[in-house]
PDB file of N, CA and C in Angstrom:
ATOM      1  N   UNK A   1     -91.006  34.790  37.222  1.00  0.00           N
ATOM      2  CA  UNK A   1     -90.001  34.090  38.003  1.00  0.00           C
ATOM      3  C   UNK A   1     -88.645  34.745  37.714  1.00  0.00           C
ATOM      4  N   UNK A   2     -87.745  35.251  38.738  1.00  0.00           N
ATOM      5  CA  UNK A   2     -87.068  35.686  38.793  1.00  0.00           C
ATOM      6  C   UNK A   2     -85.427  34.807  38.517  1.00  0.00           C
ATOM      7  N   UNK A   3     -84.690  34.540  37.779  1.00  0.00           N
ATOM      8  CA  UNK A   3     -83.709  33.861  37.695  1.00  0.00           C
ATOM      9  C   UNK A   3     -82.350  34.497  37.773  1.00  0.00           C
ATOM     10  N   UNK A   4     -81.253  33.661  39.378  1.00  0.00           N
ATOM     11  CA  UNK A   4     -80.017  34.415  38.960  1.00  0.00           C
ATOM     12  C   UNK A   4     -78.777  33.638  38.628  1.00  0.00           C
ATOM     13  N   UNK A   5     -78.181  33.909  37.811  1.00  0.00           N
ATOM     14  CA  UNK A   5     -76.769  33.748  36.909  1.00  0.00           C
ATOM     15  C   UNK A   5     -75.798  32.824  38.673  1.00  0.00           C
ATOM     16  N   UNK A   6     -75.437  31.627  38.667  1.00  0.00           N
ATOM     17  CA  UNK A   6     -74.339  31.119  39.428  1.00  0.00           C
ATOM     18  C   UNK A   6     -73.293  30.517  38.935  1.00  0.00           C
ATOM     19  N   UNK A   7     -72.207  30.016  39.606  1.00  0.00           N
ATOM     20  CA  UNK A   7     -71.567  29.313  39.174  1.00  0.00           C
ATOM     21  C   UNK A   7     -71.690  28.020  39.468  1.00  0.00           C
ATOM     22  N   UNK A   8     -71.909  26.620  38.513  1.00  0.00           N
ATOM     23  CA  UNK A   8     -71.830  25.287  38.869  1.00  0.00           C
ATOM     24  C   UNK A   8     -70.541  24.823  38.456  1.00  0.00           C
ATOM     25  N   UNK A   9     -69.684  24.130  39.914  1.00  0.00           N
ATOM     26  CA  UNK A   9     -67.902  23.667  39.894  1.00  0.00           C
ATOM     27  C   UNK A   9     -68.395  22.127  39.901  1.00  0.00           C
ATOM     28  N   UNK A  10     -67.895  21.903  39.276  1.00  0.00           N
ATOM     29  CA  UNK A  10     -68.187  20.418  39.484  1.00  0.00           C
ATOM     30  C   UNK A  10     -66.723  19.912  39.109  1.00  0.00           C
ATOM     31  N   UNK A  11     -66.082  19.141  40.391  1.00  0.00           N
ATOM     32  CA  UNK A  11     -65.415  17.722  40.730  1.00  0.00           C
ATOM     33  C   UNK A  11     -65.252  16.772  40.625  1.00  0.00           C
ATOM     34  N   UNK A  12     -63.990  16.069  39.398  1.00  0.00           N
ATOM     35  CA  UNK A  12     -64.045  14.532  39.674  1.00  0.00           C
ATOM     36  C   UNK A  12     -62.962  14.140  40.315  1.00  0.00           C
ATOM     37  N   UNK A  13     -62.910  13.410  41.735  1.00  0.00           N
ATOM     38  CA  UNK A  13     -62.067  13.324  42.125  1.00  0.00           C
ATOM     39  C   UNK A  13     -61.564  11.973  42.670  1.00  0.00           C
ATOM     40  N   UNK A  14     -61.083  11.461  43.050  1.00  0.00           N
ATOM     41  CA  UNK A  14     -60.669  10.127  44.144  1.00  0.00           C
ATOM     42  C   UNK A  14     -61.394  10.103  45.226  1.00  0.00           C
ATOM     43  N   UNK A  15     -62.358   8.804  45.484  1.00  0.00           N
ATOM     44  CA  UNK A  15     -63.086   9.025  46.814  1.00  0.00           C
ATOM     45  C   UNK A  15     -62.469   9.130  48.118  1.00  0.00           C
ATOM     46  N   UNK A  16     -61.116   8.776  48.045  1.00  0.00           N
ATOM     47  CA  UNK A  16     -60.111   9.372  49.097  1.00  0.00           C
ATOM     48  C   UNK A  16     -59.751  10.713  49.872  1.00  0.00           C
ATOM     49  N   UNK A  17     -60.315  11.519  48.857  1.00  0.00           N
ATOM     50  CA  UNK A  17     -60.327  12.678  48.821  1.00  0.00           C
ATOM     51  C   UNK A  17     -61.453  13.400  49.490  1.00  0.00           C
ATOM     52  N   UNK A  18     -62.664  12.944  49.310  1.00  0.00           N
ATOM     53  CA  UNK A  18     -64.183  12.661  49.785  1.00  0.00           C
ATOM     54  C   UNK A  18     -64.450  14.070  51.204  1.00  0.00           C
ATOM     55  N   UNK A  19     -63.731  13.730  52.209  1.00  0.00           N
ATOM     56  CA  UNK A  19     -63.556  14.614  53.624  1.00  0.00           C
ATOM     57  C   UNK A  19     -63.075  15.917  53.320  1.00  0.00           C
ATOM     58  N   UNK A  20     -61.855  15.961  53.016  1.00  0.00           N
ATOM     59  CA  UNK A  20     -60.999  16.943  52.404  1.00  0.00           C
ATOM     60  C   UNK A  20     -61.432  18.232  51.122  1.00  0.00           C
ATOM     61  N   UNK A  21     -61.948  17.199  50.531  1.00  0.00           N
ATOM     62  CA  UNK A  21     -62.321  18.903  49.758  1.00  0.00           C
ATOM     63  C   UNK A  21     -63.733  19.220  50.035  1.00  0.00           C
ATOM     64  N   UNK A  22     -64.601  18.604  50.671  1.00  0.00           N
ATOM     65  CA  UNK A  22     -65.824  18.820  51.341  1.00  0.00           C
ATOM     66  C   UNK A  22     -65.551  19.822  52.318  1.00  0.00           C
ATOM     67  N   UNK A  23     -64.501  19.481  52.885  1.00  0.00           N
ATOM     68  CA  UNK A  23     -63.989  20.170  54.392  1.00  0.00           C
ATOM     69  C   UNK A  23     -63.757  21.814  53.237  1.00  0.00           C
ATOM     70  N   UNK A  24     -62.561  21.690  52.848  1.00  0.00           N
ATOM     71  CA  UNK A  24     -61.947  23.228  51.707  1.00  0.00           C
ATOM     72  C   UNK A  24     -63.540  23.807  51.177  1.00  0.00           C
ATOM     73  N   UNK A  25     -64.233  22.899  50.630  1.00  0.00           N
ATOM     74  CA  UNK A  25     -65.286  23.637  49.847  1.00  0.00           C
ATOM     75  C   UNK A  25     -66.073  24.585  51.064  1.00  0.00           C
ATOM     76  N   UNK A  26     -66.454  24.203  52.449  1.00  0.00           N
ATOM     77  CA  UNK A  26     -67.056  24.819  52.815  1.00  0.00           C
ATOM     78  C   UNK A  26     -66.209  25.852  53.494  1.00  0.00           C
ATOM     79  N   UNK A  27     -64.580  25.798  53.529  1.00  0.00           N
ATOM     80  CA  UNK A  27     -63.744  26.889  53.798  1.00  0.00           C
ATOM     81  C   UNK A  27     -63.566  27.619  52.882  1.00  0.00           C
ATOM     82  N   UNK A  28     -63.843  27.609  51.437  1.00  0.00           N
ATOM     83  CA  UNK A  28     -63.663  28.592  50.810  1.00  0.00           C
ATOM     84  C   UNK A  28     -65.103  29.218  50.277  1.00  0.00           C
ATOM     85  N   UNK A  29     -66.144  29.126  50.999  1.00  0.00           N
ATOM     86  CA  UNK A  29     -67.278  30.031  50.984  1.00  0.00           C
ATOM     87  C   UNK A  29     -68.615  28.889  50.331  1.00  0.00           C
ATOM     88  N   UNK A  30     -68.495  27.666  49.751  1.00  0.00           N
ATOM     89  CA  UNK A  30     -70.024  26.969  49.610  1.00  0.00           C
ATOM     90  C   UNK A  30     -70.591  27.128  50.960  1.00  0.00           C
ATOM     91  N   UNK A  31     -72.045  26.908  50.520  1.00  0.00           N
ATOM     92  CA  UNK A  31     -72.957  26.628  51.505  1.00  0.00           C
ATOM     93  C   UNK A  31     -73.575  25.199  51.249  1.00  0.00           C
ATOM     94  N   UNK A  32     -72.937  24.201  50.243  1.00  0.00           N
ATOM     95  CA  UNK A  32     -73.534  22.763  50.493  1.00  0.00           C
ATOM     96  C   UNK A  32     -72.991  22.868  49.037  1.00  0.00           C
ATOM     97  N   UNK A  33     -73.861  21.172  48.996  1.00  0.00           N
ATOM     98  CA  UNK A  33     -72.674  20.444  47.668  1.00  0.00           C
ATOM     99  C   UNK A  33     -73.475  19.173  47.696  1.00  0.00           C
ATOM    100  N   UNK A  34     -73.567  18.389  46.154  1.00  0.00           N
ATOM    101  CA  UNK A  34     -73.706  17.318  46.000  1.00  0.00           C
ATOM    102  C   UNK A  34     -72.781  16.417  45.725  1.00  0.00           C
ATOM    103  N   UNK A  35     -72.744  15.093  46.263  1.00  0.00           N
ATOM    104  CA  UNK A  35     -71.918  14.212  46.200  1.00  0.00           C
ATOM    105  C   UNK A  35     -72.280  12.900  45.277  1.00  0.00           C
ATOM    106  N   UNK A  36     -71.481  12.223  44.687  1.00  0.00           N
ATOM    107  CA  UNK A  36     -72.035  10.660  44.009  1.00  0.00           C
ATOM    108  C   UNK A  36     -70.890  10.275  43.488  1.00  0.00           C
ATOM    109  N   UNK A  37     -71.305   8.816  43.221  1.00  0.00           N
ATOM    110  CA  UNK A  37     -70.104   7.962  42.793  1.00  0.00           C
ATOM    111  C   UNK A  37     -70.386   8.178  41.149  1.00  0.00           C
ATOM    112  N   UNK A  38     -69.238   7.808  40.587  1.00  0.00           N
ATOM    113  CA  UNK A  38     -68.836   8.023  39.165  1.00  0.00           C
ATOM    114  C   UNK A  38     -68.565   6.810  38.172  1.00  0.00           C
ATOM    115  N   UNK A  39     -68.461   6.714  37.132  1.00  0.00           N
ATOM    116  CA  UNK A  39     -67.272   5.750  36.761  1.00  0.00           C
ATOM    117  C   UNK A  39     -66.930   6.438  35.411  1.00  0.00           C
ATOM    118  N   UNK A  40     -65.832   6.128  34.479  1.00  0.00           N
ATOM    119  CA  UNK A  40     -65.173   6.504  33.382  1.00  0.00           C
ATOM    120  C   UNK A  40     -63.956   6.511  32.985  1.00  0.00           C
ATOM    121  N   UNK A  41     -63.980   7.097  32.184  1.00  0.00           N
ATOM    122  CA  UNK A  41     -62.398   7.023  31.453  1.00  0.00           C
ATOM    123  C   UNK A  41     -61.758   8.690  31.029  1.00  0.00           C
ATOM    124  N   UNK A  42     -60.445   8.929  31.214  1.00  0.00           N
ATOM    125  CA  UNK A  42     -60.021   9.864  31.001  1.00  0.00           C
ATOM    126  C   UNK A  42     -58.631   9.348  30.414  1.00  0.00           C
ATOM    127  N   UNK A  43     -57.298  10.492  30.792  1.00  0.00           N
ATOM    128  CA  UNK A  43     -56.221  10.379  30.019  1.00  0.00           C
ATOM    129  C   UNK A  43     -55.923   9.491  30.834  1.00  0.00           C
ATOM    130  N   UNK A  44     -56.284   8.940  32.085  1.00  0.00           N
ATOM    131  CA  UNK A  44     -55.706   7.839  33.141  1.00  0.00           C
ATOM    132  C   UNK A  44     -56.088   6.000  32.620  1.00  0.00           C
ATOM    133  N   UNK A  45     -57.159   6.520  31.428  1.00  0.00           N
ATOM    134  CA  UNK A  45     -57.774   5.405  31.549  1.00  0.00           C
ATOM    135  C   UNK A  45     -58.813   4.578  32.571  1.00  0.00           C
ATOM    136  N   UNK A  46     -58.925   3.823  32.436  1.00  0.00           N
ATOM    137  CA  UNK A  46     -60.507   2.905  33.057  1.00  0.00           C
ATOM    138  C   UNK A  46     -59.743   2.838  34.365  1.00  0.00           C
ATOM    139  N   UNK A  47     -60.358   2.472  35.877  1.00  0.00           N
ATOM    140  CA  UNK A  47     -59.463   2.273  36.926  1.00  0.00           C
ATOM    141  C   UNK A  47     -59.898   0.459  36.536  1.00  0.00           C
ATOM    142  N   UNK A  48     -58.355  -0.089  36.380  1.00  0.00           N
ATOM    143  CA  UNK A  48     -58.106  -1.917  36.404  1.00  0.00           C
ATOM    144  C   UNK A  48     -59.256  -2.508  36.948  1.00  0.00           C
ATOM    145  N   UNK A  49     -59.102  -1.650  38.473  1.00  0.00           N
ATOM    146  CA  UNK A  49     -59.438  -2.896  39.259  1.00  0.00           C
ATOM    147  C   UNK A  49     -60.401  -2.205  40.514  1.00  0.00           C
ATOM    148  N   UNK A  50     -61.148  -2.698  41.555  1.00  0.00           N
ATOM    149  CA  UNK A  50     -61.831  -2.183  42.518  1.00  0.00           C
ATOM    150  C   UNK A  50     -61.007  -1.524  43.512  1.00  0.00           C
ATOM    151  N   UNK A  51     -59.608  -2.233  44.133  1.00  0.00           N
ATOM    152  CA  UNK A  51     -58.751  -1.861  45.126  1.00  0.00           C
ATOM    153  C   UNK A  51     -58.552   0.075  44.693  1.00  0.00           C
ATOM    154  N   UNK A  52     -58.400   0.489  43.477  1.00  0.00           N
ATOM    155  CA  UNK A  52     -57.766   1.379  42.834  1.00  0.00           C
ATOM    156  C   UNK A  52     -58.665   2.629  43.969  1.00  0.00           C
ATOM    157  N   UNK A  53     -60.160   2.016  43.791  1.00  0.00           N
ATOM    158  CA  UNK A  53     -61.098   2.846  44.490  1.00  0.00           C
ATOM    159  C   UNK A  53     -61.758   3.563  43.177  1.00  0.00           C
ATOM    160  N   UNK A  54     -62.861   4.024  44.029  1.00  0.00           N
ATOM    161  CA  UNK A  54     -64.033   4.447  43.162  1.00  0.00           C
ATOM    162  C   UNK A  54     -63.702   6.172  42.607  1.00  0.00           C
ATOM    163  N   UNK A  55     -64.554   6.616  42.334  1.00  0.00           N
ATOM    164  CA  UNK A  55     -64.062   8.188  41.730  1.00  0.00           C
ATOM    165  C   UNK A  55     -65.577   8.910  42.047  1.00  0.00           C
ATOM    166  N   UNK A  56     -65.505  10.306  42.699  1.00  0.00           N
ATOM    167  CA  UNK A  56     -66.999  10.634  43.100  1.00  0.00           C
ATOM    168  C   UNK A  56     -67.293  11.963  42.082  1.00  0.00           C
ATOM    169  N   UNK A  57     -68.143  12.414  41.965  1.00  0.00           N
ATOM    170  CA  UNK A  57     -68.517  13.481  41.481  1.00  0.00           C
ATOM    171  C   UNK A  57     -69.283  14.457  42.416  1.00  0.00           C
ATOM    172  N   UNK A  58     -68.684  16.179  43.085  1.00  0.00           N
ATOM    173  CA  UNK A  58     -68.726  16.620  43.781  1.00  0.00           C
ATOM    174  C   UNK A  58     -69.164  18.003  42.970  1.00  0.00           C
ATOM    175  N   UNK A  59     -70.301  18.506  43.272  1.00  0.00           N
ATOM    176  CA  UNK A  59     -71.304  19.381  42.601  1.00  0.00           C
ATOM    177  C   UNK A  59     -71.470  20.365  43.728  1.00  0.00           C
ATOM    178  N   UNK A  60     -71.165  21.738  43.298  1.00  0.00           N
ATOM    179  CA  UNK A  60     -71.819  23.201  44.421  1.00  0.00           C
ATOM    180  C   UNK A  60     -71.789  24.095  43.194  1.00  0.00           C
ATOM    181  N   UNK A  61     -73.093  24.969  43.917  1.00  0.00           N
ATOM    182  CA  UNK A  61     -73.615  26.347  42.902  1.00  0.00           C
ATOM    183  C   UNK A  61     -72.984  27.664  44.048  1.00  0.00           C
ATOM    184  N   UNK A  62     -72.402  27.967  43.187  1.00  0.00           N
ATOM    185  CA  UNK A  62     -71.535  29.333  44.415  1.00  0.00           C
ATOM    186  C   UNK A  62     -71.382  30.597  43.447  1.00  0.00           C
ATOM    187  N   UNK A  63     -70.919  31.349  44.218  1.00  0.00           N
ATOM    188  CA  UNK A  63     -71.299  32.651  43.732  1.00  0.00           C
ATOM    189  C   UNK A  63     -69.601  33.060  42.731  1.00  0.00           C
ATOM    190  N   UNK A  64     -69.361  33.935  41.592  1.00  0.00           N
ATOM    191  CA  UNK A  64     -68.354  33.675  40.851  1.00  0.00           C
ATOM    192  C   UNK A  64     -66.865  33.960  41.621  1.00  0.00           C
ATOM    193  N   UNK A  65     -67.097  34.457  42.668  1.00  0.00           N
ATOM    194  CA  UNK A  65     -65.814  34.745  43.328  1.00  0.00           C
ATOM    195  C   UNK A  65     -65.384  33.391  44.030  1.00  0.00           C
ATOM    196  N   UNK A  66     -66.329  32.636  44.669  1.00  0.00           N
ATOM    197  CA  UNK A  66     -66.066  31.974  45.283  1.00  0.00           C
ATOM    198  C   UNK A  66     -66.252  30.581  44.369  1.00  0.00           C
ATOM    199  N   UNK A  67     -66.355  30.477  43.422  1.00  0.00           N
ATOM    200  CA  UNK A  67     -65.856  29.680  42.281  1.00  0.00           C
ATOM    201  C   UNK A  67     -64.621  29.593  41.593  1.00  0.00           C
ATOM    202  N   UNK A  68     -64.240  30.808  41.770  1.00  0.00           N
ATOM    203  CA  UNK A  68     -62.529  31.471  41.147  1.00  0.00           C
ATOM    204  C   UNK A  68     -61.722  30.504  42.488  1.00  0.00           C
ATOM    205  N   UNK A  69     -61.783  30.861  43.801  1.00  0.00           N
ATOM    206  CA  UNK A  69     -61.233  30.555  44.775  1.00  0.00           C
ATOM    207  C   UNK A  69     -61.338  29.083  45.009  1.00  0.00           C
ATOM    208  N   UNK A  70     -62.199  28.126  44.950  1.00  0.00           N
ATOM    209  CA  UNK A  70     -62.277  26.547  44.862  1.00  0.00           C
ATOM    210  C   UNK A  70     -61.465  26.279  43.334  1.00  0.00           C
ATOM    211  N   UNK A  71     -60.903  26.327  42.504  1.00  0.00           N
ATOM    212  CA  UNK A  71     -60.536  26.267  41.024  1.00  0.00           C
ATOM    213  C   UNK A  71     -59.283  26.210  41.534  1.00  0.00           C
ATOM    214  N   UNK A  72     -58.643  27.953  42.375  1.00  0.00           N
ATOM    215  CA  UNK A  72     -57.759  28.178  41.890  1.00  0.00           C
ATOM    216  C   UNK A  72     -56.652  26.866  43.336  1.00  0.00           C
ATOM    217  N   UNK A  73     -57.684  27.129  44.764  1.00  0.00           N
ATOM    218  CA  UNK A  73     -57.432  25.561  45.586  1.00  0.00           C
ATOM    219  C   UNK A  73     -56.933  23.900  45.141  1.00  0.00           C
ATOM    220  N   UNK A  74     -58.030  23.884  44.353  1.00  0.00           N
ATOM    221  CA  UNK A  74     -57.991  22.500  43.596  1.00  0.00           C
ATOM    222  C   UNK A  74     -56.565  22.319  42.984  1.00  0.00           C
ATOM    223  N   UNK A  75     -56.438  23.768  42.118  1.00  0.00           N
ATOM    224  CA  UNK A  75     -55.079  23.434  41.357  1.00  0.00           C
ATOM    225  C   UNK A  75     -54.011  23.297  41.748  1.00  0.00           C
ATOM    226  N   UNK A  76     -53.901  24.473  42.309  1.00  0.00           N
ATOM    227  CA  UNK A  76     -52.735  24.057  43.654  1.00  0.00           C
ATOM    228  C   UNK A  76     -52.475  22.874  44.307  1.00  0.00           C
ATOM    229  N   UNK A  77     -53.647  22.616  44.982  1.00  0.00           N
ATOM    230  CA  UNK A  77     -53.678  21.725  46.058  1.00  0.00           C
ATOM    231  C   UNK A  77     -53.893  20.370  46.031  1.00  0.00           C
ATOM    232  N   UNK A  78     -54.346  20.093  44.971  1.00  0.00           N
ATOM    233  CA  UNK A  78     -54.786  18.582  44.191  1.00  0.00           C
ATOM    234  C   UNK A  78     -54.345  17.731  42.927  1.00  0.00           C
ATOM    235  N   UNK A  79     -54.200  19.148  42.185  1.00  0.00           N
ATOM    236  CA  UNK A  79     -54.091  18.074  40.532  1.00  0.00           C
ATOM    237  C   UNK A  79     -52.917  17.939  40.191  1.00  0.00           C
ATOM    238  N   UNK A  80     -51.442  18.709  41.231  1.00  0.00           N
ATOM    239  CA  UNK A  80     -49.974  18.084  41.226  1.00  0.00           C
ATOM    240  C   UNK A  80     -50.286  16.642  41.807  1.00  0.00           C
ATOM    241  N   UNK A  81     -51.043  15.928  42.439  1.00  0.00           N
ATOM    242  CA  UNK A  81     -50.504  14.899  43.196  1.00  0.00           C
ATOM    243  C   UNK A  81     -51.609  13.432  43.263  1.00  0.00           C
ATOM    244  N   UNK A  82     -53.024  14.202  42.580  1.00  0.00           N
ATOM    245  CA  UNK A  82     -54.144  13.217  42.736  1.00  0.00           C
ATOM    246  C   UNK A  82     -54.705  13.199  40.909  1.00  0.00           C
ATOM    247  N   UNK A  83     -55.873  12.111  41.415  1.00  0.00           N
ATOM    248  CA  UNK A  83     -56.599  11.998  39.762  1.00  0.00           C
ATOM    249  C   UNK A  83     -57.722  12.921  40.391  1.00  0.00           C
ATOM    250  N   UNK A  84     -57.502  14.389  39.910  1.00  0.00           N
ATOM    251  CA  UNK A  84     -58.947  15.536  40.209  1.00  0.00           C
ATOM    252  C   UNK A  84     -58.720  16.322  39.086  1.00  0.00           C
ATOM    253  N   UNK A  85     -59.851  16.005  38.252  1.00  0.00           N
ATOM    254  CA  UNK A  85     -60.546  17.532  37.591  1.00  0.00           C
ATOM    255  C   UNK A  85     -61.727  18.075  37.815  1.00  0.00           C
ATOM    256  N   UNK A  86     -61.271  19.183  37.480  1.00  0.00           N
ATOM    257  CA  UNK A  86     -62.627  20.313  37.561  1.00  0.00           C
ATOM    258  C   UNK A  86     -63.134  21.238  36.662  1.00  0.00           C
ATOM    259  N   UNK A  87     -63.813  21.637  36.581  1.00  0.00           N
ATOM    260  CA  UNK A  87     -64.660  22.680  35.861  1.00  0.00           C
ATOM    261  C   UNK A  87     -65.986  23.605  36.091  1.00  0.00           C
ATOM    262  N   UNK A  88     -66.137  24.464  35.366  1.00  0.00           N
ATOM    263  CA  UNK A  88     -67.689  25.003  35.664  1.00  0.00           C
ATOM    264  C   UNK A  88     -68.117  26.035  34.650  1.00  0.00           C
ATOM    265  N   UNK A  89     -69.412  26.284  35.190  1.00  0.00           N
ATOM    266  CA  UNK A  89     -70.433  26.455  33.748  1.00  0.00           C
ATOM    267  C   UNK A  89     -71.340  27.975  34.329  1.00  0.00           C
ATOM    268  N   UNK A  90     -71.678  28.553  33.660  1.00  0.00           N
ATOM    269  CA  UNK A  90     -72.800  29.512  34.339  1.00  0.00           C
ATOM    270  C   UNK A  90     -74.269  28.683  33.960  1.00  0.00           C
ATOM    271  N   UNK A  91     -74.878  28.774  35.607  1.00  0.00           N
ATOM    272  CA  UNK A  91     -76.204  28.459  35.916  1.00  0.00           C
ATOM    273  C   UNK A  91     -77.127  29.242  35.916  1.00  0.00           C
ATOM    274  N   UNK A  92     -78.545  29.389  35.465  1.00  0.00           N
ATOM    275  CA  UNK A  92     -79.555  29.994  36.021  1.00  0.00           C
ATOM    276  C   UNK A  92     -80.524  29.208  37.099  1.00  0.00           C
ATOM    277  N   UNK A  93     -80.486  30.036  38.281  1.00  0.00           N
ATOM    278  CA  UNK A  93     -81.090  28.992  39.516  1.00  0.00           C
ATOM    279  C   UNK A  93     -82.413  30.041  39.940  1.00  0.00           C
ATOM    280  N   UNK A  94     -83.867  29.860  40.378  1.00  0.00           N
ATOM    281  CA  UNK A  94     -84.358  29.969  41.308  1.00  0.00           C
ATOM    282  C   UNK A  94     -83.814  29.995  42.853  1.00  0.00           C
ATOM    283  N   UNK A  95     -84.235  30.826  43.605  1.00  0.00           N
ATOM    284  CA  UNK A  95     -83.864  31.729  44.795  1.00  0.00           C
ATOM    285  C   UNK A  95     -81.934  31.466  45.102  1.00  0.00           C
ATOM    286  N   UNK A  96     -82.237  32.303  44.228  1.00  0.00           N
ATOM    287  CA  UNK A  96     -80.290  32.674  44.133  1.00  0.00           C
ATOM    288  C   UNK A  96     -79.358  33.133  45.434  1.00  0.00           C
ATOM    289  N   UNK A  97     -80.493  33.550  46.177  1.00  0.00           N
ATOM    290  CA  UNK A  97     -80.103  33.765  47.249  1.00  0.00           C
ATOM    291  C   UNK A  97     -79.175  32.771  48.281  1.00  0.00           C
ATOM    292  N   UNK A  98     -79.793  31.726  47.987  1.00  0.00           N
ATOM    293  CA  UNK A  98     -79.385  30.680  48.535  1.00  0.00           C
ATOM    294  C   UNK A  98     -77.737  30.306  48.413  1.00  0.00           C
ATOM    295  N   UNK A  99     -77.002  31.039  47.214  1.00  0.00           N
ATOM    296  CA  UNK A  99     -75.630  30.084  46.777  1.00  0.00           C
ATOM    297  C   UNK A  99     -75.005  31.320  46.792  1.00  0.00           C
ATOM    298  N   UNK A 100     -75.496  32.490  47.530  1.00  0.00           N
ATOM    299  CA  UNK A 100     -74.439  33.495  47.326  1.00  0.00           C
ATOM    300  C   UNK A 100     -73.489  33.557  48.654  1.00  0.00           C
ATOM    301  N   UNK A 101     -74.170  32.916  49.656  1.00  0.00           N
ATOM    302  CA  UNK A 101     -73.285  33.749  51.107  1.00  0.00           C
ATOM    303  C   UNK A 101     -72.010  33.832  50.974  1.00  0.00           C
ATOM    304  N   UNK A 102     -70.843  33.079  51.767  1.00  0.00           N
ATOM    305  CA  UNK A 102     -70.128  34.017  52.646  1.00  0.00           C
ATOM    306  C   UNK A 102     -69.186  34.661  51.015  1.00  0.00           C
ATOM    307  N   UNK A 103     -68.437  35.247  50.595  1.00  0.00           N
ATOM    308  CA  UNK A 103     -67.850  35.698  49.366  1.00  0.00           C
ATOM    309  C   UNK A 103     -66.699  35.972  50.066  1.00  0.00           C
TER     310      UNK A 103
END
């Protein structure tokens, strides 16, 4: 079995946000993404209350360029003004093919 090296970005963000970086992720080269609701605590603390809204966790395996380019989006574009972090890890995936397109 053949295994290739990806990048996994994974997203915690405001479910407000939900459209929007779904929309960016597939403009800056994913080919799909997992989505789910979250809960926790960070430097923001617990969210009070329900109104605050929920927090999702937003998962894509992409190829390292196009991992550099969602990172360097996010920062810019999100973590001056919203509750979003991010990060990522090197993956080994079966048919790798799949998470490399557009670069």
């Amino acid at each position: 079995m053949e295994l290739t090296t990806v990048k996994l970005v994974t997203i915690i963000a405001e479910a407000v946000l939900e459209e929007r970086i779904l929309h960016d992720l597939r403009q800056l080269g994913a080919r799909g993404y997992t989505v789910g609701a979250v809960r926790g605590e960070g430097t923001r603390g617990v969210h009070a209350s329900e109104w605050e809204g929920k927090s999702l966790r937003i998962e894509t395996l992409v190829a390292p360029e196009v991992a550099e380019r969602i990172l360097q989006h996010l920062a810019a574009t999100y973590f001056p003004h919203f509750a979003v972090i991010a990060y990522m890890a090197d993956v080994q995936v079966v048919r790798g093919e799949k998470f490399r397109g557009k670069q």
